[in-house]
C-alpha atoms as a PDB file:
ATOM      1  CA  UNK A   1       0.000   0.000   0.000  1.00  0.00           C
ATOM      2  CA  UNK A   2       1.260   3.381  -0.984  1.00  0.00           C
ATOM      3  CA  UNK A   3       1.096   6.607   1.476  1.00  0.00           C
ATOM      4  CA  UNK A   4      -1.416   7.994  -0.782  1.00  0.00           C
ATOM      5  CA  UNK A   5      -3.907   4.982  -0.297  1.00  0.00           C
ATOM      6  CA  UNK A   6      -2.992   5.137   3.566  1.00  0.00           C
ATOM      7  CA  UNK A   7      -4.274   8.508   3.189  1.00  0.00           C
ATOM      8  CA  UNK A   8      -7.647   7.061   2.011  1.00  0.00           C
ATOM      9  CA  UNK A   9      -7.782   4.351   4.861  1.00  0.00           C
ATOM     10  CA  UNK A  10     -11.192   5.069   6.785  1.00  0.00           C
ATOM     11  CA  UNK A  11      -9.047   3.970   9.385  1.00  0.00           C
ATOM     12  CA  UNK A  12      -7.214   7.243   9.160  1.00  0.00           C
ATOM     13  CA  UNK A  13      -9.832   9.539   8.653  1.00  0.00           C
ATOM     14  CA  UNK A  14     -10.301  12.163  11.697  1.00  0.00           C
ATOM     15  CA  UNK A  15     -14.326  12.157  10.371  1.00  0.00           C
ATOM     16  CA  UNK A  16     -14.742   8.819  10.582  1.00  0.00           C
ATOM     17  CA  UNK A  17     -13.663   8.585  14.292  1.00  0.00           C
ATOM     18  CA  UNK A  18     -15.573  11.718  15.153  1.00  0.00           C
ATOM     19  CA  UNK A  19     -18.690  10.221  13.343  1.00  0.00           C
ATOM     20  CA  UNK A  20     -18.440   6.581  14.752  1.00  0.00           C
ATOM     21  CA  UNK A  21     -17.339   8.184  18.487  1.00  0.00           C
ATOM     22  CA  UNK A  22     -21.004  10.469  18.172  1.00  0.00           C
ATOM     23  CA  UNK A  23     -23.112   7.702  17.175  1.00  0.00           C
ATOM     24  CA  UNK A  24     -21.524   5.793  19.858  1.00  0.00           C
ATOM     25  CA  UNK A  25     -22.051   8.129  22.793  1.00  0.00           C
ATOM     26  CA  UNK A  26     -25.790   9.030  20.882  1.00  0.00           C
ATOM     27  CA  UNK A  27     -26.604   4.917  21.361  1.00  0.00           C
ATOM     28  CA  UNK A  28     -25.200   5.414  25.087  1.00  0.00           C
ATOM     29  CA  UNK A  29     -27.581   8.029  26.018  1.00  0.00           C
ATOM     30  CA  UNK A  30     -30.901   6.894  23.814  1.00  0.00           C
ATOM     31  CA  UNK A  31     -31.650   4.350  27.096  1.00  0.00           C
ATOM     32  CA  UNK A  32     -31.169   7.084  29.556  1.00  0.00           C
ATOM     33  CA  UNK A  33     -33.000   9.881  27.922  1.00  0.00           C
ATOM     34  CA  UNK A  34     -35.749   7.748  27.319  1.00  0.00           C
ATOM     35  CA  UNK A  35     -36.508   7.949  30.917  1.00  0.00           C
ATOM     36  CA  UNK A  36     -36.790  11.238  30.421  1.00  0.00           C
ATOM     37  CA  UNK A  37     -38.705  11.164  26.940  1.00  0.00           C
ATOM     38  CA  UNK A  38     -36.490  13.224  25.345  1.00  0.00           C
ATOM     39  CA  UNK A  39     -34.510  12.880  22.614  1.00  0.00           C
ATOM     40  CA  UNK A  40     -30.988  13.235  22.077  1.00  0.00           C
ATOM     41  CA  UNK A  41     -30.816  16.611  20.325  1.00  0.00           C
ATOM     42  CA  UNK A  42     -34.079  17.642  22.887  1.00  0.00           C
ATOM     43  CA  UNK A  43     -31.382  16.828  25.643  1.00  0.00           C
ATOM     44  CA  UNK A  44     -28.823  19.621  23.977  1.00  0.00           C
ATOM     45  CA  UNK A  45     -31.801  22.067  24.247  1.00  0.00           C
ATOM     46  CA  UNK A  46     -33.097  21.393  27.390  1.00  0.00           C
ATOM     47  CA  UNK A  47     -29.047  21.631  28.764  1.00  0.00           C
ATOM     48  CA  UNK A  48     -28.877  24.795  27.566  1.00  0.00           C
ATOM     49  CA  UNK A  49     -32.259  26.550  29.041  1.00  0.00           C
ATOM     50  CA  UNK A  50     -31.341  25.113  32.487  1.00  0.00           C
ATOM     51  CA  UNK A  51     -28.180  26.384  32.187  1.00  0.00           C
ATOM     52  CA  UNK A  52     -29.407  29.841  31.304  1.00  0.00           C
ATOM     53  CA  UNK A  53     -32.618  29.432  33.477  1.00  0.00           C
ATOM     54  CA  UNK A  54     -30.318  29.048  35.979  1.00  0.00           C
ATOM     55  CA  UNK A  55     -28.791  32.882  35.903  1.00  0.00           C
ATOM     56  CA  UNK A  56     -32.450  34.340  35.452  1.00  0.00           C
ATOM     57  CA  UNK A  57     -32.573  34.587  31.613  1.00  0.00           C
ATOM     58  CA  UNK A  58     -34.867  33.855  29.085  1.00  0.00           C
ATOM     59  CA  UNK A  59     -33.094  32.698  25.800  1.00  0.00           C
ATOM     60  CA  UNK A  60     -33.862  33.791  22.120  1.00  0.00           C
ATOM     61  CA  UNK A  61     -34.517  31.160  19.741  1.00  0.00           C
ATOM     62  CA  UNK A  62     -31.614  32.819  17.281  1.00  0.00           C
ATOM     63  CA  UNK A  63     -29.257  32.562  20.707  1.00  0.00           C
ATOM     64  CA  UNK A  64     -29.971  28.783  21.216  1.00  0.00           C
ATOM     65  CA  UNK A  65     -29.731  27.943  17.432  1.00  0.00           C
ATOM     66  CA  UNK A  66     -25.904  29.739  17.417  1.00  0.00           C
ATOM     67  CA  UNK A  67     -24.849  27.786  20.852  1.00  0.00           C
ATOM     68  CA  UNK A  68     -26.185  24.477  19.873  1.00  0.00           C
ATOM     69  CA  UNK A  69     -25.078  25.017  15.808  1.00  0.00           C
ATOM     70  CA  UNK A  70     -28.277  24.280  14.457  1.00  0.00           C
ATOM     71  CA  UNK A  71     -30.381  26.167  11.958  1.00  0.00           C
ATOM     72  CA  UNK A  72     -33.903  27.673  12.714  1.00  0.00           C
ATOM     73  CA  UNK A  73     -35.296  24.551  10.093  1.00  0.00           C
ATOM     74  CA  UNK A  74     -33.937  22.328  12.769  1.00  0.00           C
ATOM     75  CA  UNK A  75     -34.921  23.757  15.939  1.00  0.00           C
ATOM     76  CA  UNK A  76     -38.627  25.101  15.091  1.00  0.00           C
ATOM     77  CA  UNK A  77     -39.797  21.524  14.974  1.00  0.00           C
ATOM     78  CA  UNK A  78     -37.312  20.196  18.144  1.00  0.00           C
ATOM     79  CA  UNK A  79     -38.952  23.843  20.097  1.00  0.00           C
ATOM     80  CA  UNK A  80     -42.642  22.931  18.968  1.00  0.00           C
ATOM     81  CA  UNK A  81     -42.432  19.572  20.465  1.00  0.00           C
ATOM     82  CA  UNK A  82     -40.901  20.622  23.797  1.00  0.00           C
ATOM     83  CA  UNK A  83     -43.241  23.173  23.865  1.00  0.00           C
ATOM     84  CA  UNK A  84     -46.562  20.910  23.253  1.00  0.00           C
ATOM     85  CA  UNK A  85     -45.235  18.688  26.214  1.00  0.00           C
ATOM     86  CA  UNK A  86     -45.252  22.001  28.392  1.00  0.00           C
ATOM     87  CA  UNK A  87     -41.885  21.963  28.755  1.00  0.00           C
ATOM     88  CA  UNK A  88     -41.248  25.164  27.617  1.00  0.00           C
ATOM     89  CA  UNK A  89     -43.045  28.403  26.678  1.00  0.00           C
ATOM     90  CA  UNK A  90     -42.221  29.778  23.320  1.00  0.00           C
ATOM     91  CA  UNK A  91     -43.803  34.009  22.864  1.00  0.00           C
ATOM     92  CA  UNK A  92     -42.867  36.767  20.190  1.00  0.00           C
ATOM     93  CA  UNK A  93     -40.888  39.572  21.747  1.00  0.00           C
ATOM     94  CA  UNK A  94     -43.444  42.826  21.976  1.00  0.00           C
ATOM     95  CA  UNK A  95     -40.626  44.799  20.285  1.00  0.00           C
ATOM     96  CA  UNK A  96     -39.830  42.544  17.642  1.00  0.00           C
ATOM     97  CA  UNK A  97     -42.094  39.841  16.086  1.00  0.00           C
ATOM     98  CA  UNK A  98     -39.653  38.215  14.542  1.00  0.00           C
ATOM     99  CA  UNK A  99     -37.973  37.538  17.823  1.00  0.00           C
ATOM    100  CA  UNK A 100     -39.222  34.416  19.648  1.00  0.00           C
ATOM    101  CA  UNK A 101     -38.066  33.849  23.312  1.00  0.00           C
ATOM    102  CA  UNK A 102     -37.937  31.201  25.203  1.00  0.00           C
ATOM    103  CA  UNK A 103     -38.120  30.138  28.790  1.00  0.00           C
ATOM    104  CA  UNK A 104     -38.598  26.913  30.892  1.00  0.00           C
ATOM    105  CA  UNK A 105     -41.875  26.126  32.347  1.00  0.00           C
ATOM    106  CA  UNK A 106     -42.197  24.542  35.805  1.00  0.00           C
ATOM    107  CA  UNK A 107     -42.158  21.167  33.930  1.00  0.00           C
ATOM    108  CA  UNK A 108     -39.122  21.909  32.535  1.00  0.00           C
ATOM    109  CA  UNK A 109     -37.385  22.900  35.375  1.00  0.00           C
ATOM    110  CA  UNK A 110     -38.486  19.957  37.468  1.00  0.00           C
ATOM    111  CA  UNK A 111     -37.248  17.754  34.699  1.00  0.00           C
ATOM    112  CA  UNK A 112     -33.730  19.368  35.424  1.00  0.00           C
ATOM    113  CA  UNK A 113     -33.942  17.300  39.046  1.00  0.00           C
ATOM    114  CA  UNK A 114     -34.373  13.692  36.906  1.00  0.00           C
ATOM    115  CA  UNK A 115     -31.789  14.368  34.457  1.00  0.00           C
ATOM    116  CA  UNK A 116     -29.296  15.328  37.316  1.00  0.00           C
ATOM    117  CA  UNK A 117     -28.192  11.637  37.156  1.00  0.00           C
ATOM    118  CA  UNK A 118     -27.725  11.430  32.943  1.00  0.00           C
ATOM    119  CA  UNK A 119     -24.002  12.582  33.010  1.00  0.00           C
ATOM    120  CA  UNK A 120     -22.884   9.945  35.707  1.00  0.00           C
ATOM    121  CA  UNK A 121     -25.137   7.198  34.040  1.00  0.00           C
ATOM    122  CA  UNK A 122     -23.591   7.901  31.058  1.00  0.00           C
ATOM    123  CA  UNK A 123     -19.554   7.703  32.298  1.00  0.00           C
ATOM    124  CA  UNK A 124     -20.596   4.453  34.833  1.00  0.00           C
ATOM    125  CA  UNK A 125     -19.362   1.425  33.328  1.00  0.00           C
ATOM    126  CA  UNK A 126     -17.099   3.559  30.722  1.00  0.00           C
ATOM    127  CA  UNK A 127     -13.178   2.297  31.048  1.00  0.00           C
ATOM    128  CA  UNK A 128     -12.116   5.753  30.271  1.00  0.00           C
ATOM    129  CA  UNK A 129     -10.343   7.891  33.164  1.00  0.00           C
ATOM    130  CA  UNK A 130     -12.086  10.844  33.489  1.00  0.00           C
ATOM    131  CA  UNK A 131      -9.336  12.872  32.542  1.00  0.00           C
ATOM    132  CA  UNK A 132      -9.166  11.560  29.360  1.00  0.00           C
ATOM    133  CA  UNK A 133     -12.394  12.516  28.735  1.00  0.00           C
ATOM    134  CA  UNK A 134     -12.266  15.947  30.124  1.00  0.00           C
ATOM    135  CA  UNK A 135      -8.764  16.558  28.148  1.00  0.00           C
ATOM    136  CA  UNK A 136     -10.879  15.151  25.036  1.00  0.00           C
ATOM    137  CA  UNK A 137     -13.436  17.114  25.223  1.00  0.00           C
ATOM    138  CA  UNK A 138     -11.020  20.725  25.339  1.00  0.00           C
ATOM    139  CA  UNK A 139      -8.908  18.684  22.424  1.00  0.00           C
ATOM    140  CA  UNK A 140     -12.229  18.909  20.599  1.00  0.00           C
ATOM    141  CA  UNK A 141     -13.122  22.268  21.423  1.00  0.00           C
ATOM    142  CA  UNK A 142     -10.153  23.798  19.970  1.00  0.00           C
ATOM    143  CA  UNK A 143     -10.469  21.827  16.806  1.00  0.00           C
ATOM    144  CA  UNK A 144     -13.801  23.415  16.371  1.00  0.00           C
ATOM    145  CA  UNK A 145     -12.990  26.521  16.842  1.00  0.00           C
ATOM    146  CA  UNK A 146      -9.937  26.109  14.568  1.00  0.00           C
ATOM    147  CA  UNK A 147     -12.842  24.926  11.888  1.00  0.00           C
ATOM    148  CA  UNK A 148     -15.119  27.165  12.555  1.00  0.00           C
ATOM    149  CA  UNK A 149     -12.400  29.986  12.202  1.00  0.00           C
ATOM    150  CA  UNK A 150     -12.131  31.417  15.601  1.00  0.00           C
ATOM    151  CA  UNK A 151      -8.538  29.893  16.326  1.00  0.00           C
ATOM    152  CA  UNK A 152      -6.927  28.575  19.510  1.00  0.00           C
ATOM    153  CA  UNK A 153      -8.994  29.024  22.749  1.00  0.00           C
ATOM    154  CA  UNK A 154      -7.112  31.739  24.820  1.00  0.00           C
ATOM    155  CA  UNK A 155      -6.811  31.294  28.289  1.00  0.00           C
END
């Protein structure tokens, strides 16, 4: 084999690791988020308005679509859904129509107190040190922000 067809080896491809490693994890929390009836990406939402709930603040649908990377076409659907369960509440700014706010409703913050438990479920039984993990996830961090243009995370 030639270093050109190494090149090719899915093996070697960065992608294919990142894309078999989410899938992975994404099996790993299906059981556990079940018992919460949420969905994976429903999860990612729901992480974010506690976290922000958490400080007081309300969180505009534009806001949550640039922390979580996903387009309005994406979330509307995932927000609608959440919403219907009464999870959260979903209203058009008075200044601004086009601006839709969101904000947890008591459903959705006592939800918070069940999925307190997802993160260690998730890590028990994994035969990966903890530090790993943790220096994985800042390794991964900085290579999206080198993607996504903003360079090396300062300090």
């Amino acid at each position: 084999m030639t270093d050109a067809d190494d090149m090719l080896a899915l093996d070697n491809q960065i992608c294919f690791a990142l894309y078999a490693a989410n899938r992975a994890i994404t099996a790993r929390y299906r059981p556990l988020l079940a018992e919460l009836d949420l969905t994976y990406p429903q999860y990612l939402v729901m992480l974010v308005l506690w976290e922000r709930d958490s400080s007081g603040c309300t969180t505009g649908v534009s806001r949550l679509g640039k922390r979580l990377r996903l387009d309005s076409g994406t979330l509307t659907p995932l927000l609608k859904r959440l919403a219907a369960r009464g999870l959260v509440l979903r209203q058009r700014s008075a200044e601004d129509e086009r601006v839709v706010t969101l904000s947890l409703t008591e459903a959705g913050r006592a939800l918070q107190e069940r999925a307190r438990s997802v993160p260690e479920q998730l890590l028990s039984g994994l035969q990966v040190a903890p530090e790993r993990l943790l220096a994985l996830r800042e390794e991964l961090k900085a290579v999206l922000m080198a993607l996504e243009g903003e360079g090396e995370p300062s300090d």
